[in-house]
Structure formats: structure tokens, C-alpha cells
N, C-alpha and C. Protein backbone atom coordinates (compact mmCIF):
# COMPACT_ATOMS: atom_id res chain seq x y z
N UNK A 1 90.12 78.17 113.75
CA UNK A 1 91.24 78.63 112.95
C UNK A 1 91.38 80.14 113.08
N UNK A 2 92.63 80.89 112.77
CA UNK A 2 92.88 82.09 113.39
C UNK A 2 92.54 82.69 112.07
N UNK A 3 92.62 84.34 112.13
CA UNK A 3 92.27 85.11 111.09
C UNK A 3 93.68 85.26 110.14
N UNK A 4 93.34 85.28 108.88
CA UNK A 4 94.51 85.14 108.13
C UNK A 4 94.55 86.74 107.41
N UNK A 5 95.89 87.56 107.50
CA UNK A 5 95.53 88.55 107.18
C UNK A 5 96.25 89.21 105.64
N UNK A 6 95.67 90.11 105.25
CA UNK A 6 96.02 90.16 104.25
C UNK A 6 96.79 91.50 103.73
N UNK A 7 98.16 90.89 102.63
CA UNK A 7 99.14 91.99 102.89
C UNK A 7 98.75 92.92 101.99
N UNK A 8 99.68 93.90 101.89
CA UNK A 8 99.10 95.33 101.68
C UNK A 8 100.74 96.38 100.79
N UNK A 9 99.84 96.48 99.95
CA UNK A 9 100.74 97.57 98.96
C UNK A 9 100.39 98.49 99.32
N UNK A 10 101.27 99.33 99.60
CA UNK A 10 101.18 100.99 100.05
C UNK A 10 101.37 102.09 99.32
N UNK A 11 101.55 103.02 98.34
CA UNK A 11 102.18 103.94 97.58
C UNK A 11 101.96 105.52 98.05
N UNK A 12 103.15 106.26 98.59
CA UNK A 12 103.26 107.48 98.92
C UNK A 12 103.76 107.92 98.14
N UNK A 13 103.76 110.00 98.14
CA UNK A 13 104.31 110.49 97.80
C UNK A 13 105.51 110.77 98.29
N UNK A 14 106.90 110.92 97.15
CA UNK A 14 107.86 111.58 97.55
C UNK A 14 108.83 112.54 97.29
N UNK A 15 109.38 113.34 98.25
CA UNK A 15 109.91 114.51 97.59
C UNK A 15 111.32 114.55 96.86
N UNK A 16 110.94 113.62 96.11
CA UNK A 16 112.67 112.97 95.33
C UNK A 16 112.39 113.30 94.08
N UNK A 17 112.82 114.20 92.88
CA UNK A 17 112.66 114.19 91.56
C UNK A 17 112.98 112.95 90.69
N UNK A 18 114.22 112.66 91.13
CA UNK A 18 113.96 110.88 90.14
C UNK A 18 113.33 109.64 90.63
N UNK A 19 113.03 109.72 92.54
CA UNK A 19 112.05 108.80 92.24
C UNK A 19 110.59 109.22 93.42
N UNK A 20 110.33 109.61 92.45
CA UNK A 20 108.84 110.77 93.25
C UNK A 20 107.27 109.82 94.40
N UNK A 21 107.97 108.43 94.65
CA UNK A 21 107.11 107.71 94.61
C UNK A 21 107.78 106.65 95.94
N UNK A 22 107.12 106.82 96.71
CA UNK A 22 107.66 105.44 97.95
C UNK A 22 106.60 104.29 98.13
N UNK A 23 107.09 102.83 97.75
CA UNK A 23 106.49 101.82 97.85
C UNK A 23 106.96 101.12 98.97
N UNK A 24 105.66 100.94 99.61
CA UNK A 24 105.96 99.96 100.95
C UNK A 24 105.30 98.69 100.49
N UNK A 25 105.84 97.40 100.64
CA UNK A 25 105.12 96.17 100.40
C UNK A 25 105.49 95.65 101.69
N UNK A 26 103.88 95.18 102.39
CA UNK A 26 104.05 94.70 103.60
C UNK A 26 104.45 92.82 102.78
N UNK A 27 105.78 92.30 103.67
CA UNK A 27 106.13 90.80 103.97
C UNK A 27 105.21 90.62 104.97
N UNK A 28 105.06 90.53 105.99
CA UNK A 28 104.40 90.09 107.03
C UNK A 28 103.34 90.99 107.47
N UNK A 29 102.28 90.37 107.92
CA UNK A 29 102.11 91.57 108.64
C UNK A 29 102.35 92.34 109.83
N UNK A 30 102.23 93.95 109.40
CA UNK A 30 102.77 94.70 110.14
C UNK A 30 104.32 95.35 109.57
N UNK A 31 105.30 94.75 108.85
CA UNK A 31 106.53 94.96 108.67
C UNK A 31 106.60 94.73 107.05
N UNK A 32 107.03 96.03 106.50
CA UNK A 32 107.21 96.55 105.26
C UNK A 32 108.41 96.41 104.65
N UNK A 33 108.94 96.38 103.54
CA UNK A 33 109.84 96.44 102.70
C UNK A 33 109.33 98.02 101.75
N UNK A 34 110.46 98.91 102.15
CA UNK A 34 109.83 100.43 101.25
C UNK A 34 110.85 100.42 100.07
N UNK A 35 110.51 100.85 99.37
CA UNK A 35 111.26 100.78 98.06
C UNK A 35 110.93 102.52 97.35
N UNK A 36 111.96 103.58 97.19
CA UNK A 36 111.86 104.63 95.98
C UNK A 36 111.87 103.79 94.77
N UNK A 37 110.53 104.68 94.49
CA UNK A 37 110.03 104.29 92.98
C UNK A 37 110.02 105.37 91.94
N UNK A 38 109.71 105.14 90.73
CA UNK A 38 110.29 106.14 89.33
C UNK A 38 108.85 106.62 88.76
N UNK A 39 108.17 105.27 88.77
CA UNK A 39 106.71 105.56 88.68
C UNK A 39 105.95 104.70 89.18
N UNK A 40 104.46 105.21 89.29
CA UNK A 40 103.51 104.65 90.38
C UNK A 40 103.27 102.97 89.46
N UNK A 41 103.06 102.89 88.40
CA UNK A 41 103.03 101.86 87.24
C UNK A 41 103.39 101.95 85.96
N UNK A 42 103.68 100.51 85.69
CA UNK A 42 105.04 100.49 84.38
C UNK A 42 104.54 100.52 83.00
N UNK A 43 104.44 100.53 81.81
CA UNK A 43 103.67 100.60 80.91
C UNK A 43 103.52 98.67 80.30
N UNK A 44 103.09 98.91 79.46
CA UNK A 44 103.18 97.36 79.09
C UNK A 44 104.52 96.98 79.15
N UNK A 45 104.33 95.95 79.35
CA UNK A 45 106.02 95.14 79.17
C UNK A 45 106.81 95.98 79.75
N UNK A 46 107.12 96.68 80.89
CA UNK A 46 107.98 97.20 81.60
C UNK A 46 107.84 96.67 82.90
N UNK A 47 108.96 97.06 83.43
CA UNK A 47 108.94 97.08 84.90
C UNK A 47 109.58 98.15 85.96
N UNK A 48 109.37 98.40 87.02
CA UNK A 48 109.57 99.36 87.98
C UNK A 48 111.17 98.85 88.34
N UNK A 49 111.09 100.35 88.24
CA UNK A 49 113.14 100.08 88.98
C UNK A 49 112.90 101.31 90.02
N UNK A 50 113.87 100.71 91.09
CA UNK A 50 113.55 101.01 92.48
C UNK A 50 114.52 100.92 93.18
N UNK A 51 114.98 101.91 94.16
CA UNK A 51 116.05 101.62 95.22
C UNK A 51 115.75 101.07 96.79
N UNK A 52 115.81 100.01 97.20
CA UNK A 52 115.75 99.75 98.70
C UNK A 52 116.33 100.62 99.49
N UNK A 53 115.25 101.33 100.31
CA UNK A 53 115.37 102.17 101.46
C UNK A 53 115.31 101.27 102.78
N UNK A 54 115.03 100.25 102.86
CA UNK A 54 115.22 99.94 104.27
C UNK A 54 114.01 98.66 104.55
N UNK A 55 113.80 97.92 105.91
CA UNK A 55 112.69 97.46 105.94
C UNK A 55 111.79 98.31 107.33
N UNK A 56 110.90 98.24 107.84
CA UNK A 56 109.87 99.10 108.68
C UNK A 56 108.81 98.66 108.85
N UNK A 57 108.75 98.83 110.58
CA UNK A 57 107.25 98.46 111.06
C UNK A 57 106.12 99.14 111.02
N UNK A 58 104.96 98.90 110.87
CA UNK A 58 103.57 99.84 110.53
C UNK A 58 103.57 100.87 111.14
N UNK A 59 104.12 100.94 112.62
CA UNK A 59 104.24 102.24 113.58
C UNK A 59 105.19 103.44 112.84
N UNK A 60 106.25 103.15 111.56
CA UNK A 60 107.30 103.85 111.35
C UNK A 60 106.95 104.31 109.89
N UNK A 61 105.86 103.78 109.18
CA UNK A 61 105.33 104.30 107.98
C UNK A 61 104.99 105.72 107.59
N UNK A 62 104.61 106.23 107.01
CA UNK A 62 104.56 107.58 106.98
C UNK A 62 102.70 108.17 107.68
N UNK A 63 103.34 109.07 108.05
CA UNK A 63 101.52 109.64 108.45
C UNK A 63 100.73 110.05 107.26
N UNK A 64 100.94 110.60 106.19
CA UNK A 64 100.06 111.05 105.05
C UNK A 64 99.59 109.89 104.94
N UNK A 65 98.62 110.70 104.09
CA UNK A 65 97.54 109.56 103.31
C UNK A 65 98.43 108.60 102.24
N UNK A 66 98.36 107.14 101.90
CA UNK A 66 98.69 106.85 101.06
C UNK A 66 97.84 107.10 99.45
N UNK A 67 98.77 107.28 98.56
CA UNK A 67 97.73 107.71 97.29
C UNK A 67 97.60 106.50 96.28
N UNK A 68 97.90 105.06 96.93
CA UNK A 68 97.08 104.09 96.75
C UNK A 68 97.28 102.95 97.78
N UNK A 69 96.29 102.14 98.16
CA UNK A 69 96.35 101.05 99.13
C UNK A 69 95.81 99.91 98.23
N UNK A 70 96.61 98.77 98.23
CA UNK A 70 95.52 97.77 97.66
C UNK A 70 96.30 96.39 98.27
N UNK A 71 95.42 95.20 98.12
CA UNK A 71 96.03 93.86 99.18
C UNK A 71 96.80 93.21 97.71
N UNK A 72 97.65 92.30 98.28
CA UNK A 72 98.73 91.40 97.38
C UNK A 72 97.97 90.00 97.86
N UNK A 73 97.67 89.97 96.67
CA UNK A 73 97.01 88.39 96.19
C UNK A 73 98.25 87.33 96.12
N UNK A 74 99.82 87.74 95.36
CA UNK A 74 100.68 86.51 95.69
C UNK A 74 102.04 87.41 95.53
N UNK A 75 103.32 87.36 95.80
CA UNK A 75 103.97 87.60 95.85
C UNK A 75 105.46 86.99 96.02
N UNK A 76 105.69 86.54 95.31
CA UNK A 76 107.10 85.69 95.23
C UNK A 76 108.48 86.60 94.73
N UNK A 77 109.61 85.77 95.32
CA UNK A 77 110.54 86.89 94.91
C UNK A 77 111.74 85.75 94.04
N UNK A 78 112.51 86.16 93.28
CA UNK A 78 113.71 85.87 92.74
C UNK A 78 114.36 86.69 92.54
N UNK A 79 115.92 86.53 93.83
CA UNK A 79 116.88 86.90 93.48
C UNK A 79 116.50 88.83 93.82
N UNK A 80 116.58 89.36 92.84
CA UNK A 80 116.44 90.91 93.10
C UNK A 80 114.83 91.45 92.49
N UNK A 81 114.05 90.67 92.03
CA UNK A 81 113.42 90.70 90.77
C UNK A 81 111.95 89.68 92.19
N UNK A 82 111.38 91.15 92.51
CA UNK A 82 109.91 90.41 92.44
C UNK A 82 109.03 90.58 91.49
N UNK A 83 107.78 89.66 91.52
CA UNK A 83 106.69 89.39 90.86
C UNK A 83 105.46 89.29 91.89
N UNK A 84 104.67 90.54 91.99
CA UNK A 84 103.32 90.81 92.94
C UNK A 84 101.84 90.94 91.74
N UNK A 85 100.84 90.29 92.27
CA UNK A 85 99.83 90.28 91.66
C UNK A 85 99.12 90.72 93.03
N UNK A 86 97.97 92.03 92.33
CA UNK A 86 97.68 92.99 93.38
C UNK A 86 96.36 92.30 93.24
N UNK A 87 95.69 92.27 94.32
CA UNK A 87 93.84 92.32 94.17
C UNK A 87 92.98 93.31 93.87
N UNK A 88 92.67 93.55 91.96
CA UNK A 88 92.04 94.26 91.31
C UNK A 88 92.20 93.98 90.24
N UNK A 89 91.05 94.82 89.35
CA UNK A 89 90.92 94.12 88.04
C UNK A 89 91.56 94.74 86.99
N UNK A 90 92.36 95.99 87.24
CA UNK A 90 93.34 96.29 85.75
C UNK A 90 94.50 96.51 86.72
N UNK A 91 95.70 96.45 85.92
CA UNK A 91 96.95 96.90 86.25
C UNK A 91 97.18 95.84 87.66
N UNK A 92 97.03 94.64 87.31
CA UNK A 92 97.52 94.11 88.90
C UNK A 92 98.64 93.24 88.80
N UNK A 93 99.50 92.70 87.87
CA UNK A 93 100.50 92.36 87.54
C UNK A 93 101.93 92.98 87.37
N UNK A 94 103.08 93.04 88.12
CA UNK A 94 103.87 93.91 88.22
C UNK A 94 105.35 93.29 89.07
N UNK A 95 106.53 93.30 87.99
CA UNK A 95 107.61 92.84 88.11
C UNK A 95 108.45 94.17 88.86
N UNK A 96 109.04 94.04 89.67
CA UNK A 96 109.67 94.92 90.57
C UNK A 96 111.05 94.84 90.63
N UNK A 97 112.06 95.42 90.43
CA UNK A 97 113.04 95.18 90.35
C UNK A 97 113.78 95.76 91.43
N UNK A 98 114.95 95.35 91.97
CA UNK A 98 115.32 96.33 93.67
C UNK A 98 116.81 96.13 93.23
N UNK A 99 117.23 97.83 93.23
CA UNK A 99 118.70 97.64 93.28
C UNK A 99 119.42 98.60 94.70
């Protein structure tokens, strides 16, 4: 059986005052969905609002360091409105919203 790999939340910095924060969520691997973000995480009962910048292959990601990496345990989408559960033990639940 082949190696099954595992996807990957990305979070950069960015030089945007309202949304200071670029999220890449790899779909496949290798090829990202980046999203400007408002903040890095939402408080209770909130959720992240975010503008779609585009989709992008791993070669086209940014060179800085990301200032967090962590793998996506499940990830389903509805409509405009995902729902990602990250692999870790606080803060890994997180409704995403894409306008």
C-alpha cells in the first residue's frame, strides 16, 4: 500500500492591516487554497472571516518561515463555510468562512 500523506495548515505573515495573516490549507497534496485572514484564531464561538486569494502549488508558497504549521486531521466543506479539525490538543476546531 502507498504512503498516505498528510495535509497541512500553513499560517504566514502579512503585510495587510485588516487582514495581517495568510492561510494556506493544503486540498491535496502539494496544492493549497490561501485565504487573508483577520486573526491567527477565533475566540470561543467565533469564526475566522477571510478573503480567497487564489489556489497554489507548494513551489509558489511563500519563502518565509511559516509562524505556524500543523496537519488537518478532517476537513469538510459546505457551501462557503469550512469546518477543519487540526492535529493538536488545544485550539484545533475551527469554522472558516471564505468570502
Amino acid at each position: 500500500m502507498g504512503k498516505v500523506e498528510k495535509l497541512r495548515w500553513l499560517m504566514f505573515s502579512n503585510l495587510n492591516d485588516k487582514f495581517p495573516y495568510k492561510l494556506y490549507i493544503e486540498e491535496y497534496p502539494h496544492h493549497f487554497l490561501c485565504l487573508n485572514v483577520q486573526e491567527r484564531w477565533p475566540g470561543p464561538n467565533k469564526q475566522i472571516y477571510c478573503l480567497r486569494e487564489g489556489h497554489f502549488n507548494e513551489d509558489e508558497l511563500p519563502k518565509s518561515e511559516p509562524i505556524e504549521i500543523c496537519f488537518i486531521k478532517l476537513k469538510k466543506q459546505y457551501g462557503k463555510k469550512l469546518e477543519i479539525v487540526l492535529d493538536r490538543k488545544i485550539k484545533k476546531k475551527v469554522l472558516v468562512f471564505i468570502s
